[in-house]
PDB file of N, CA and C in Angstrom:
ATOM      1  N   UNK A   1      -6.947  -9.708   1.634  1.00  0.00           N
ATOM      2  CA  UNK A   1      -7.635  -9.254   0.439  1.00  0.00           C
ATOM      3  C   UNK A   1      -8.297  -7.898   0.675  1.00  0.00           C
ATOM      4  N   UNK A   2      -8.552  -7.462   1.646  1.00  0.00           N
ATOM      5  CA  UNK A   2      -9.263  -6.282   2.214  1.00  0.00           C
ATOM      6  C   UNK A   2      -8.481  -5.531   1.919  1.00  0.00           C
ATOM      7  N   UNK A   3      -7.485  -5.346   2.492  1.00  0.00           N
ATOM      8  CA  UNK A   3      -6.530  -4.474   2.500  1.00  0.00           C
ATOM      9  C   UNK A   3      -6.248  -3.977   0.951  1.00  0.00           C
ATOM     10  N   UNK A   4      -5.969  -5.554   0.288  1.00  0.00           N
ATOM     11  CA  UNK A   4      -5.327  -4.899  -1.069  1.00  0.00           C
ATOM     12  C   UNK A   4      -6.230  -4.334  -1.708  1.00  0.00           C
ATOM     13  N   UNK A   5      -7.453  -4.658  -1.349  1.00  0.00           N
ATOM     14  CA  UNK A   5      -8.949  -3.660  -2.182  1.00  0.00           C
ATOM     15  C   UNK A   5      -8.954  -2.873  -1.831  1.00  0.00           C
ATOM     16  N   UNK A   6      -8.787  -2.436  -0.540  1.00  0.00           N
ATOM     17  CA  UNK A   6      -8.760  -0.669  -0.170  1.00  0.00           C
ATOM     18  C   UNK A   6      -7.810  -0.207  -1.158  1.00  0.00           C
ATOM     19  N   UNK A   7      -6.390  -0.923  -1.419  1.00  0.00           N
ATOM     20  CA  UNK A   7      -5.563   0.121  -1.989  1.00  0.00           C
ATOM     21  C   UNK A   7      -5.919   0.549  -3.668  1.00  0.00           C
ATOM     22  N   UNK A   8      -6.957  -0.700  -4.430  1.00  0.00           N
ATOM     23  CA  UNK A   8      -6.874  -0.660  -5.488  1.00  0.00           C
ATOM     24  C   UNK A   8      -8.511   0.500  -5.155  1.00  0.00           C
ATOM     25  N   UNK A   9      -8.832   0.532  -4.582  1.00  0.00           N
ATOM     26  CA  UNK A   9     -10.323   1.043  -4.782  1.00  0.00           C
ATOM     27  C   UNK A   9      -9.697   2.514  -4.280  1.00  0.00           C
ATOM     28  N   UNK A  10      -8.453   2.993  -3.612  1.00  0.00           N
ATOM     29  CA  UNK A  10      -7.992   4.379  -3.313  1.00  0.00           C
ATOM     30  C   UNK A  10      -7.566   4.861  -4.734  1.00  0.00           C
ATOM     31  N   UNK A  11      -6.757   3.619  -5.283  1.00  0.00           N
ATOM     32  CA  UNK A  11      -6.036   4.287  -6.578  1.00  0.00           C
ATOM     33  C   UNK A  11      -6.861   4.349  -7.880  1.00  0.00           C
ATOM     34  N   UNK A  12      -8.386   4.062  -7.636  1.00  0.00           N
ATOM     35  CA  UNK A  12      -9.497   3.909  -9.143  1.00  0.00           C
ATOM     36  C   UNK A  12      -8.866   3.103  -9.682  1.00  0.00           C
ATOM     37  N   UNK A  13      -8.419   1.816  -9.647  1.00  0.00           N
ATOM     38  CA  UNK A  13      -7.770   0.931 -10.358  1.00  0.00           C
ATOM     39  C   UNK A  13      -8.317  -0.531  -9.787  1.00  0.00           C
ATOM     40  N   UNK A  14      -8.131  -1.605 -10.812  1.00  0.00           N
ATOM     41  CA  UNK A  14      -8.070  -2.782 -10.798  1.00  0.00           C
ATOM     42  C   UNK A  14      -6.608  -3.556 -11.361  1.00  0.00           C
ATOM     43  N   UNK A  15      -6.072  -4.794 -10.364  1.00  0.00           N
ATOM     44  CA  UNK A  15      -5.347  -5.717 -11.086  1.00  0.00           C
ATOM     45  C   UNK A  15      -5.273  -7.106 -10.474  1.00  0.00           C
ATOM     46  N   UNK A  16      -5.373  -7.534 -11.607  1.00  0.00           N
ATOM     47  CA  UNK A  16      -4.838  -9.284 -11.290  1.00  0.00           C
ATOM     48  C   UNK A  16      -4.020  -9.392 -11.121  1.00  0.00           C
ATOM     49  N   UNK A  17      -3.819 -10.353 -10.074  1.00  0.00           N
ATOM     50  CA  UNK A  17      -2.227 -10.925  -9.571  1.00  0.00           C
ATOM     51  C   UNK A  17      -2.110 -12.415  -8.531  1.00  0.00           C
ATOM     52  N   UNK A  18      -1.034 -12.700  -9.357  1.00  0.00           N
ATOM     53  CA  UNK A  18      -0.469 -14.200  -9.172  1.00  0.00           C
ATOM     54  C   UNK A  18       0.239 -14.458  -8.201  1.00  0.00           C
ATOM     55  N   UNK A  19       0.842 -13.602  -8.175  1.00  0.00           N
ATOM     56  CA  UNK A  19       2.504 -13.889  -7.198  1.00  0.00           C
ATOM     57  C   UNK A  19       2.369 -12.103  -6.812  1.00  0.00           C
ATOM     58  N   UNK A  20       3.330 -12.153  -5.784  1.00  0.00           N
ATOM     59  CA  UNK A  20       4.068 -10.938  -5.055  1.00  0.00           C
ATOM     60  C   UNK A  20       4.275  -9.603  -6.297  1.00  0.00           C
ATOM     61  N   UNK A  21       5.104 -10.144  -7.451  1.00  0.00           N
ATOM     62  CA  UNK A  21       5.563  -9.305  -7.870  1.00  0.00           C
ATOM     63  C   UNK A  21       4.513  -8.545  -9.196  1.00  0.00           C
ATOM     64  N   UNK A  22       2.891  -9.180  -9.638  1.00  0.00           N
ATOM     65  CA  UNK A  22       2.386  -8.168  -9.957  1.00  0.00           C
ATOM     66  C   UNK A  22       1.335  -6.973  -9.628  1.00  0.00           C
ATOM     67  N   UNK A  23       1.895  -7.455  -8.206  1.00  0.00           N
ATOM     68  CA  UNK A  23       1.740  -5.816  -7.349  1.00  0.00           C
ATOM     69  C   UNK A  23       2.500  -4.188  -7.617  1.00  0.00           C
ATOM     70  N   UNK A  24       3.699  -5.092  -8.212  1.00  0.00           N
ATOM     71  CA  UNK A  24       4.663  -4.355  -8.429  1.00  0.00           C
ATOM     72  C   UNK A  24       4.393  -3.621  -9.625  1.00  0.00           C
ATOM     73  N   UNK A  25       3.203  -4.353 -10.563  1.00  0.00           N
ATOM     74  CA  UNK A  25       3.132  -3.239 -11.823  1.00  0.00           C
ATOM     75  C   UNK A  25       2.230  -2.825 -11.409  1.00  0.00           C
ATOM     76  N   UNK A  26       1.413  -2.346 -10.835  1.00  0.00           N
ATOM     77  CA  UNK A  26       0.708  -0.731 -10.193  1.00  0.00           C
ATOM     78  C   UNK A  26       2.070   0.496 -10.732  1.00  0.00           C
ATOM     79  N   UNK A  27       3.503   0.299 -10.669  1.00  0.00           N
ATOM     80  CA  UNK A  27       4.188   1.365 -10.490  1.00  0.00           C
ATOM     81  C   UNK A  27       4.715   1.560 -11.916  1.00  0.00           C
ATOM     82  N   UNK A  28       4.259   0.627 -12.965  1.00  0.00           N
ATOM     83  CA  UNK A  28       4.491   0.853 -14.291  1.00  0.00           C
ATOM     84  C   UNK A  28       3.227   1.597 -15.506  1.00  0.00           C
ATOM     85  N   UNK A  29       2.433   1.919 -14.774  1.00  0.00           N
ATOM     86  CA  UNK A  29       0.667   3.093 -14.887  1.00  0.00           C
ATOM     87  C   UNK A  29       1.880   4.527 -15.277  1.00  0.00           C
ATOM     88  N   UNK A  30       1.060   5.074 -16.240  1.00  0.00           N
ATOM     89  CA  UNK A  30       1.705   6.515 -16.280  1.00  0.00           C
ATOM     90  C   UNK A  30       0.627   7.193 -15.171  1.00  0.00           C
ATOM     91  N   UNK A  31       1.655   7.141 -13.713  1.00  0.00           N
ATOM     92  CA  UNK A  31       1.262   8.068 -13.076  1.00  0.00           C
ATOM     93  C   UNK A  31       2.744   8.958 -12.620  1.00  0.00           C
ATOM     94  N   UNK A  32       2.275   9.913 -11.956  1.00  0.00           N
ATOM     95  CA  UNK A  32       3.641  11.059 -11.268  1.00  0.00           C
ATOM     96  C   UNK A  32       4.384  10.176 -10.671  1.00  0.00           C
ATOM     97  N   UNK A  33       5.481  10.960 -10.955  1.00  0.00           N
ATOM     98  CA  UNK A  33       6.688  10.308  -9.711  1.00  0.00           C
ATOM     99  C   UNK A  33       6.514  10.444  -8.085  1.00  0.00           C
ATOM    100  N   UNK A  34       5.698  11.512  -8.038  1.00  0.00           N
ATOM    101  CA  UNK A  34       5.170  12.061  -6.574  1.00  0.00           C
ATOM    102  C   UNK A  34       4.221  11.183  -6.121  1.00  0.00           C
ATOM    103  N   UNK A  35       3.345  10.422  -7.138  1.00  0.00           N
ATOM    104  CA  UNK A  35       2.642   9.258  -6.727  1.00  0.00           C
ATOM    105  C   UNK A  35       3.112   8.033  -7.225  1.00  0.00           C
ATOM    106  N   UNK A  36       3.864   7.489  -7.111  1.00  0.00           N
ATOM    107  CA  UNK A  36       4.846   6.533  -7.287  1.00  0.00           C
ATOM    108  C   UNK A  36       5.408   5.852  -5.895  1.00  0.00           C
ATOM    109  N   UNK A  37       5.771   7.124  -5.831  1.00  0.00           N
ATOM    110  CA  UNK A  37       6.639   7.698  -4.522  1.00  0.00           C
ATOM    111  C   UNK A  37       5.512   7.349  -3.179  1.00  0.00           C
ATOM    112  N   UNK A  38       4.515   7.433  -3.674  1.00  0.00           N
ATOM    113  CA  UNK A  38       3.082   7.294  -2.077  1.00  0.00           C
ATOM    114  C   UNK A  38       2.818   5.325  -2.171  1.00  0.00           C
ATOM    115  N   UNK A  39       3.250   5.127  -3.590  1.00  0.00           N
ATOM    116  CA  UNK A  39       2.002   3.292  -4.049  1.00  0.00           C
ATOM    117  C   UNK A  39       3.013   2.446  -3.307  1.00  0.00           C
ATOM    118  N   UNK A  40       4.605   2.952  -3.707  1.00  0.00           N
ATOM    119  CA  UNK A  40       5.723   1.958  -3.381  1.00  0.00           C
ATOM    120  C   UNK A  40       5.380   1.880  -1.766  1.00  0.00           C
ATOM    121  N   UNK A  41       5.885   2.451  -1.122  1.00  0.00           N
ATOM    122  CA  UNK A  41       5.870   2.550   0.348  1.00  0.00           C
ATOM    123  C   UNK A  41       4.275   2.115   0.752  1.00  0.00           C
ATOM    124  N   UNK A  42       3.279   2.198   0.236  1.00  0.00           N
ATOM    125  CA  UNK A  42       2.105   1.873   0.540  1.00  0.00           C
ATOM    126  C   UNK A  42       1.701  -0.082   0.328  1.00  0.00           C
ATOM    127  N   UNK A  43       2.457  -0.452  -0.193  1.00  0.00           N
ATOM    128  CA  UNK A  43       2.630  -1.888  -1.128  1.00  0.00           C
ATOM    129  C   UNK A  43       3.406  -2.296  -0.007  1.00  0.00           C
ATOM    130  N   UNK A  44       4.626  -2.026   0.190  1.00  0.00           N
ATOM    131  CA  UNK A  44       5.883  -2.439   1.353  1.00  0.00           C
ATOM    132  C   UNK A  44       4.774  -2.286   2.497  1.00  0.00           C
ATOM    133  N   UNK A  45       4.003  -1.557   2.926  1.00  0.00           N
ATOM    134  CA  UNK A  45       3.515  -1.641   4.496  1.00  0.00           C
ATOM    135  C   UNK A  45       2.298  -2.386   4.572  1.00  0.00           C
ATOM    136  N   UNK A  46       1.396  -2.442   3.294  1.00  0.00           N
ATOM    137  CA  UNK A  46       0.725  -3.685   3.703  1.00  0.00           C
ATOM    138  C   UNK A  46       1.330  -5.266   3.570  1.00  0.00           C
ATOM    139  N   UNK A  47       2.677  -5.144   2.809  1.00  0.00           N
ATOM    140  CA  UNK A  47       3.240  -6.345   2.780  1.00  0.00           C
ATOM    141  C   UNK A  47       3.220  -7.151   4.146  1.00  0.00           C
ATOM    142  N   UNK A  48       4.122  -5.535   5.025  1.00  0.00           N
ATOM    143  CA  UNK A  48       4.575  -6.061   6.192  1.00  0.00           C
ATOM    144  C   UNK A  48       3.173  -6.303   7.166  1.00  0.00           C
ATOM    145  N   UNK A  49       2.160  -5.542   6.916  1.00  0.00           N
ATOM    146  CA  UNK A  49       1.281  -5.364   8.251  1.00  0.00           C
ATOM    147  C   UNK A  49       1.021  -7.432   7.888  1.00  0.00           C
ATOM    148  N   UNK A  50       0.369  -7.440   6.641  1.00  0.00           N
ATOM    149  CA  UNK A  50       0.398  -8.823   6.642  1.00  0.00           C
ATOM    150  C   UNK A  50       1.166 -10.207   7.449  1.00  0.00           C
ATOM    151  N   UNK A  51       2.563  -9.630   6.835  1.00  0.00           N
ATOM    152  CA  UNK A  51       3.712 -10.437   7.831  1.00  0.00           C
ATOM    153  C   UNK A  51       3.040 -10.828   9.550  1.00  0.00           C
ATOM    154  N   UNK A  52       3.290  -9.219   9.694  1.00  0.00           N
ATOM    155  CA  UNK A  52       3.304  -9.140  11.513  1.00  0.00           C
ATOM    156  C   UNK A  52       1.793  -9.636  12.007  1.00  0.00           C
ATOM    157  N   UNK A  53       1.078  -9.565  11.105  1.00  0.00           N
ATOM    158  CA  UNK A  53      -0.536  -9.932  11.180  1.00  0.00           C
ATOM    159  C   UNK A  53      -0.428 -11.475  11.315  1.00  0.00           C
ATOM    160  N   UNK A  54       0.137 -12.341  10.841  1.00  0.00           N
ATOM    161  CA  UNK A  54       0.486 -14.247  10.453  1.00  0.00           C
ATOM    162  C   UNK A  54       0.852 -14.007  11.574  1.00  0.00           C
ATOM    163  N   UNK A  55       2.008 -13.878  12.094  1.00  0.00           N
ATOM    164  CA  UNK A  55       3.046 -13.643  13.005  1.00  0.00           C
ATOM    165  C   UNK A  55       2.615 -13.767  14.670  1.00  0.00           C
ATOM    166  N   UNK A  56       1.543 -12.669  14.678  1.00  0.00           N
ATOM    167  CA  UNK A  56       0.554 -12.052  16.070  1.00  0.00           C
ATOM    168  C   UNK A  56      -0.311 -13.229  16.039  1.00  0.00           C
ATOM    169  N   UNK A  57      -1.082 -13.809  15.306  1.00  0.00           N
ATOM    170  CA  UNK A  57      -1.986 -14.419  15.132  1.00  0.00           C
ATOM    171  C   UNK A  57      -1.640 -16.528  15.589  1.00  0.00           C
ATOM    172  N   UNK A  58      -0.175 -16.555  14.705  1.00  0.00           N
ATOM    173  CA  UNK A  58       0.252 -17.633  14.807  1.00  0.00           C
ATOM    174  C   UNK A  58       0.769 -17.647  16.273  1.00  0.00           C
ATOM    175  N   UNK A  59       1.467 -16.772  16.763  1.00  0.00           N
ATOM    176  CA  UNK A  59       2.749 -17.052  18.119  1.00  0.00           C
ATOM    177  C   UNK A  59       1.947 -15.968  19.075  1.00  0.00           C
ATOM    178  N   UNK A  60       0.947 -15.535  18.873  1.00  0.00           N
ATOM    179  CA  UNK A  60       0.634 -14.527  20.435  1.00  0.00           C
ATOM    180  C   UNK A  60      -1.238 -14.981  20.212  1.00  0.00           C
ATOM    181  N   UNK A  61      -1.763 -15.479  19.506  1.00  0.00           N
ATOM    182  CA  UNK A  61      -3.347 -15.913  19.363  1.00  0.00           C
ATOM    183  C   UNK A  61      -3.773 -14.499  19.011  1.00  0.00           C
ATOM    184  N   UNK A  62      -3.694 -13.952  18.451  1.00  0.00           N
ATOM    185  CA  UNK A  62      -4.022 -12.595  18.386  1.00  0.00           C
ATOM    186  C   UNK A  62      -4.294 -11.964  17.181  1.00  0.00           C
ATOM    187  N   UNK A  63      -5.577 -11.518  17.362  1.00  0.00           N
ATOM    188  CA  UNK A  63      -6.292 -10.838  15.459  1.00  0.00           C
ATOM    189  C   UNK A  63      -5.958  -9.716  15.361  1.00  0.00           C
ATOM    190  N   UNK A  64      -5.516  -8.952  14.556  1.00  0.00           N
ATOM    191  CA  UNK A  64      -5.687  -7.206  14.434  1.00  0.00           C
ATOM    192  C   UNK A  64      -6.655  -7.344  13.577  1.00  0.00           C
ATOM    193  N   UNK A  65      -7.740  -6.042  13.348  1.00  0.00           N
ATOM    194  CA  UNK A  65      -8.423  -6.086  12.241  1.00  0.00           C
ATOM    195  C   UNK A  65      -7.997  -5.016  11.677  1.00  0.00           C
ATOM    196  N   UNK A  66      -8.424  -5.385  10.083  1.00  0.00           N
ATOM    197  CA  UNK A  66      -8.348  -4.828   8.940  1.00  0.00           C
ATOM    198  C   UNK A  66      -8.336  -3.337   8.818  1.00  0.00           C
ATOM    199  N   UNK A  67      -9.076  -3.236   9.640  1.00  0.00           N
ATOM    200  CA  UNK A  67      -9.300  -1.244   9.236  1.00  0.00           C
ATOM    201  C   UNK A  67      -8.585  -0.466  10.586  1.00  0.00           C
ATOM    202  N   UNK A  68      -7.486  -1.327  11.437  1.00  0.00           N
ATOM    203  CA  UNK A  68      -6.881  -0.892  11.881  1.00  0.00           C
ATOM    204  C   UNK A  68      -5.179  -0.838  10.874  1.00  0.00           C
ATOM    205  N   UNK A  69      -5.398  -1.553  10.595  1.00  0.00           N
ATOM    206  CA  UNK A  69      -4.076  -1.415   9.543  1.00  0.00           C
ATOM    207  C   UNK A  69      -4.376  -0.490   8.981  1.00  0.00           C
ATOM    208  N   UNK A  70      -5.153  -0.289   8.438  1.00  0.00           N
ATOM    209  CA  UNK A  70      -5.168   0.754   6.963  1.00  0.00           C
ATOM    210  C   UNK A  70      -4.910   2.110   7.859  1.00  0.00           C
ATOM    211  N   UNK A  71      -5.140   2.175   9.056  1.00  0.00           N
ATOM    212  CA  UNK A  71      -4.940   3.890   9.638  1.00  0.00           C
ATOM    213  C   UNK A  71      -3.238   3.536   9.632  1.00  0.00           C
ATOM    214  N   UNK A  72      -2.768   2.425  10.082  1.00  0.00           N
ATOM    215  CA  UNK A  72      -1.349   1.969  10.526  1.00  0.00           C
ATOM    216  C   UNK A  72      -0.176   2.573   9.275  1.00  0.00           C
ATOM    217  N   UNK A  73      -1.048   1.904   8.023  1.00  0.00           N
ATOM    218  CA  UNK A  73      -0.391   2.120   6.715  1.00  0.00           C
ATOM    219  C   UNK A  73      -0.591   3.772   6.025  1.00  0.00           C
ATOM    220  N   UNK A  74      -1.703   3.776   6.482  1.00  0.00           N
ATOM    221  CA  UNK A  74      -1.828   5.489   6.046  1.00  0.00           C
ATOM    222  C   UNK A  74      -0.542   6.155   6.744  1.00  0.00           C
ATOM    223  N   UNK A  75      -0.406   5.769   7.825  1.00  0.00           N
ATOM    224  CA  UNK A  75       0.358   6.874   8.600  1.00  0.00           C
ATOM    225  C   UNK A  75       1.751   6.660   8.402  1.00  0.00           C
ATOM    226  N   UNK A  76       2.391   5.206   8.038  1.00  0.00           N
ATOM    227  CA  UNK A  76       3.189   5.115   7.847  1.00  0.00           C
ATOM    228  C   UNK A  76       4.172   5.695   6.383  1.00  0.00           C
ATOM    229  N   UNK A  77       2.327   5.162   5.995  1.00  0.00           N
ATOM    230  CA  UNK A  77       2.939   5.974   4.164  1.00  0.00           C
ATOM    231  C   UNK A  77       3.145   7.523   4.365  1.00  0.00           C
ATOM    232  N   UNK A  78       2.346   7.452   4.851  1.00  0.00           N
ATOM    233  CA  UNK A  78       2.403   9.367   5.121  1.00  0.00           C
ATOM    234  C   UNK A  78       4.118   9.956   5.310  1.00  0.00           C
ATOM    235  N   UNK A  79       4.352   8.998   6.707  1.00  0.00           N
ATOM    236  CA  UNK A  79       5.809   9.471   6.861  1.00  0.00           C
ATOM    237  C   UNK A  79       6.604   8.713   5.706  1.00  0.00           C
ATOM    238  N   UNK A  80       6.780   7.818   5.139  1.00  0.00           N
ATOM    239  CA  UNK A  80       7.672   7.677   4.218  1.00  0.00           C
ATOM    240  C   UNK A  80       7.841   8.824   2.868  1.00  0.00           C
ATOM    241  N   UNK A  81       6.115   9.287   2.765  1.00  0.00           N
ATOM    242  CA  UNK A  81       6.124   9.882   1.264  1.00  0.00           C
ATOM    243  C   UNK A  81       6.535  11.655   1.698  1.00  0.00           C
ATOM    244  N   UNK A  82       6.182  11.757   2.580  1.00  0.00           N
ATOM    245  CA  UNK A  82       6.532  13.277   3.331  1.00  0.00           C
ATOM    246  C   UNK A  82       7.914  13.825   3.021  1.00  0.00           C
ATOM    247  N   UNK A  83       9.066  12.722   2.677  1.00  0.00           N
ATOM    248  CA  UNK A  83      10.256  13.345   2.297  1.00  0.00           C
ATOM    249  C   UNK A  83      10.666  13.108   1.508  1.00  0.00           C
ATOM    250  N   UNK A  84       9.807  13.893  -0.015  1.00  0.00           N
ATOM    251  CA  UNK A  84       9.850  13.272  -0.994  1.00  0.00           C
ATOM    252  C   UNK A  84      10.565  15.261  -1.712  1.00  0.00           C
ATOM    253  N   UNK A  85      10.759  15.403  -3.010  1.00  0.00           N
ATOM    254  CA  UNK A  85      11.083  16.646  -3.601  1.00  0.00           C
ATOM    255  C   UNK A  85      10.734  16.558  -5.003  1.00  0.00           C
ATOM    256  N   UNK A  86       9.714  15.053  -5.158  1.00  0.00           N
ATOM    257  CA  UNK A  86       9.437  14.715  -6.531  1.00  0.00           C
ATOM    258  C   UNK A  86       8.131  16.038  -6.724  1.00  0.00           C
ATOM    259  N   UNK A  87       8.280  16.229  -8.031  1.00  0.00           N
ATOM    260  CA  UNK A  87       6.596  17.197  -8.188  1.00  0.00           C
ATOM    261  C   UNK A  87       5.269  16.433  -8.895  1.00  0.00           C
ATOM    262  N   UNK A  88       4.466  16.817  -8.746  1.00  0.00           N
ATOM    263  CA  UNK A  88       3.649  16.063  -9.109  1.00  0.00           C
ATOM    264  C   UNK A  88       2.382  16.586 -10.806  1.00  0.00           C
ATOM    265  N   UNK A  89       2.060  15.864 -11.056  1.00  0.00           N
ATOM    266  CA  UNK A  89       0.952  16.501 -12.318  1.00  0.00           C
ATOM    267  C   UNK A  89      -0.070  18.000 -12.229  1.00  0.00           C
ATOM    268  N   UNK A  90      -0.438  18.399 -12.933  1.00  0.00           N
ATOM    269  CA  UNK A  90      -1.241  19.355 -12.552  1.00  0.00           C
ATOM    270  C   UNK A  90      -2.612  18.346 -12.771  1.00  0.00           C
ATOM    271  N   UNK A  91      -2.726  17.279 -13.547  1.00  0.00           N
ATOM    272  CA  UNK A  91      -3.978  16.745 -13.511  1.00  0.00           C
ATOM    273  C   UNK A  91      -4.443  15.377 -12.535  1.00  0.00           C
ATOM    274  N   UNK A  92      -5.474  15.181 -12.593  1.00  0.00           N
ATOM    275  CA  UNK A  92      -6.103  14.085 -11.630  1.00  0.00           C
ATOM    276  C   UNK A  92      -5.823  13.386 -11.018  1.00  0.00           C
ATOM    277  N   UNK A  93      -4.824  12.069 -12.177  1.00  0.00           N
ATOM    278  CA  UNK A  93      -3.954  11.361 -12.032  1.00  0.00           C
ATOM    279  C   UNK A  93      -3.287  11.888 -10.855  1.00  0.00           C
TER     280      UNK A  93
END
C-alpha cells in the first residue's frame, strides 16, 4: 500500500481499486503520451518489486523495505521512459 501511495501522491491523484486492472485506469486521465509513457512502466515495476518482495520474504526470510523500492522503481522507470520520442504538454499536467 505504501508504495501505491507514493505513486498516487507523485501523480496529485487519487483511485479506488478492486482488482489489478483498475490501476490500469490511471492511463485513461487526459494526460501526455510522454507521461503515459513514465505511469505504465512505473505500475509494471511496482507490480514486480511486489512479486519479488512475497517471493524474498516467503523462500529466503527476507524484508526489503519500502523506500528502498521506490529508489529501485525510480530508476528503473527512468530507464524504461528514457527511450521514449513521445512529446509532452507545455502545461502542468
Amino acid at each position: 500500500m505504501k508504495l501505491w501511495n507514493w505513486l498516487f501522491s507523485t501523480l496529485n491523484t487519487s483511485i479506488q481499486f478492486n482488482s489489478v486492472e483498475d490501476f490500469w485506469l490511471l492511463l485513461d486521465r487526459n494526460w501526455s503520451h510522454q507521461c503515459k509513457l513514465v505511469i505504465k512502466p512505473c505500475i509494471v515495476n511496482i507490480q514486480n518489486f511486489i512479486w519479488f518482495t512475497r517471493s524474498k520474504i516467503r523462500f529466503q526470510n527476507k524484508l526489503l523495505h519500502w523506500k528502498s523500492a521506490i529508489n529501485l522503481i525510480i530508476a528503473k522507470t527512468s530507464i524504461a521512459s528514457n527511450n521514449t520520442k513521445q512529446t509532452s504538454r507545455g502545461d502542468m499536467l
